[in-house]
Protein backbone atom coordinates (compact mmCIF):
# COMPACT_ATOMS: atom_id res chain seq x y z
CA UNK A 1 -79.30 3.79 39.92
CA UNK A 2 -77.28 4.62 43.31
CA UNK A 3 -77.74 8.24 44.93
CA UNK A 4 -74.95 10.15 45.80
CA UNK A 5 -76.05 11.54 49.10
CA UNK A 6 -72.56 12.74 50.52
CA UNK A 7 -71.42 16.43 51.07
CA UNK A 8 -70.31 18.89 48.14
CA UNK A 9 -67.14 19.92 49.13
CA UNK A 10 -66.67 23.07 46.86
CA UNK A 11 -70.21 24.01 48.18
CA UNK A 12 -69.78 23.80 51.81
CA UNK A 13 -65.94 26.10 51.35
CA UNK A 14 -68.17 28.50 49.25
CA UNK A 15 -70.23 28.58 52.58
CA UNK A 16 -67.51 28.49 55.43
CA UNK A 17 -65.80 31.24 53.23
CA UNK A 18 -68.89 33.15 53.37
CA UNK A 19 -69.73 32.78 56.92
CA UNK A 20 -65.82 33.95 57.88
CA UNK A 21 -67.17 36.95 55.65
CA UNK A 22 -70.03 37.30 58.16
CA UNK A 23 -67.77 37.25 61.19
CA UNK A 24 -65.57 39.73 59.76
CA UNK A 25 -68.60 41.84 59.42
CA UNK A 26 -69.93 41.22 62.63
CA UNK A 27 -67.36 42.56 64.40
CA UNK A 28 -66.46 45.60 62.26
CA UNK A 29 -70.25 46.96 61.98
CA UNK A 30 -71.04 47.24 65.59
CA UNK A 31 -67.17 48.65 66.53
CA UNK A 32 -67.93 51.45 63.47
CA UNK A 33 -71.76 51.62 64.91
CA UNK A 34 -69.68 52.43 68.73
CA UNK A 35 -67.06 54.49 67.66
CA UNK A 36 -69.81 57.05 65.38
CA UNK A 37 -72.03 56.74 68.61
CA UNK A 38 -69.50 58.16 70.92
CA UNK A 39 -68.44 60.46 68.50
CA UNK A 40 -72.05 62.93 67.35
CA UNK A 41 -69.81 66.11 67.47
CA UNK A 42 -67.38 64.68 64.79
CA UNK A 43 -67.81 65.83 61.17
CA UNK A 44 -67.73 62.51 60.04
CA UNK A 45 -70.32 61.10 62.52
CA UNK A 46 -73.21 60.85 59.28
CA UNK A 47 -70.75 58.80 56.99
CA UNK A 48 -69.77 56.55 59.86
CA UNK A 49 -72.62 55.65 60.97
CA UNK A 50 -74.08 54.94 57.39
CA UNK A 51 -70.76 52.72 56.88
CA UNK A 52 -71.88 51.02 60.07
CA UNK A 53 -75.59 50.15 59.55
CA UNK A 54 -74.41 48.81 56.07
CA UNK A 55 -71.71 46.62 57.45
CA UNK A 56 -74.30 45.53 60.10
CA UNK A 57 -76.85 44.58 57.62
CA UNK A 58 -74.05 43.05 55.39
CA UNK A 59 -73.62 40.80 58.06
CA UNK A 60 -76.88 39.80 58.28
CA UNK A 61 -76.77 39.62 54.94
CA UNK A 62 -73.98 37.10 54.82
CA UNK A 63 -74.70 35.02 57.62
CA UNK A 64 -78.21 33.90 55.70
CA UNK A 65 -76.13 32.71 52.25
CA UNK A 66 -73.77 31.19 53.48
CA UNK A 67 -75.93 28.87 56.27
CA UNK A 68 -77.96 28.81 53.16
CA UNK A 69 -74.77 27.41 50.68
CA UNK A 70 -74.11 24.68 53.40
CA UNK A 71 -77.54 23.26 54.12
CA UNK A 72 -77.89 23.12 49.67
CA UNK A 73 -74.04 21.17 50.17
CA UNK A 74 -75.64 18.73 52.61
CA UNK A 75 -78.88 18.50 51.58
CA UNK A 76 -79.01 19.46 47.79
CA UNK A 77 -79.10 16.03 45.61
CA UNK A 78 -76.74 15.73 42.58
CA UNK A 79 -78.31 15.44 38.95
């Protein structure tokens, strides 16, 4: 019996399609995380800044599953 060693395909998109998740995170959190910052007088400062921590740990978040979803495309045998 041969192993198939090559690269899941439909794996590693689920992974680059996470990871382009990520970077959409990473950008918005810390902008939100500025923009309440600069802003404590605002009404809305409390709200913001909650949005922003989650969208900051979202990216975290994000940025773990999908490096984890392409190391299991590479690495991950077929049964």
């Amino acid at each position: 019996m041969e192993e198939d060693n090559s690269t899941d395909r439909d794996i590693l998109a689920k992974g680059l399609k996470r990871l382009l998740i990520c970077l959409a995170f990473m950008f918005s959190g810390p902008t939100l995380l500025h923009l309440a910052l600069d802003n404590s007088e605002k009404p809305l400062y409390i709200p913001l800044l909650i949005t922003a921590f989650i969208l900051c740990i979202a990216a975290v978040v994000f940025l773990f599953l999908g490096i984890n979803t392409i190391l299991d495309s590479i690495f991950k045998k077929k049964k």
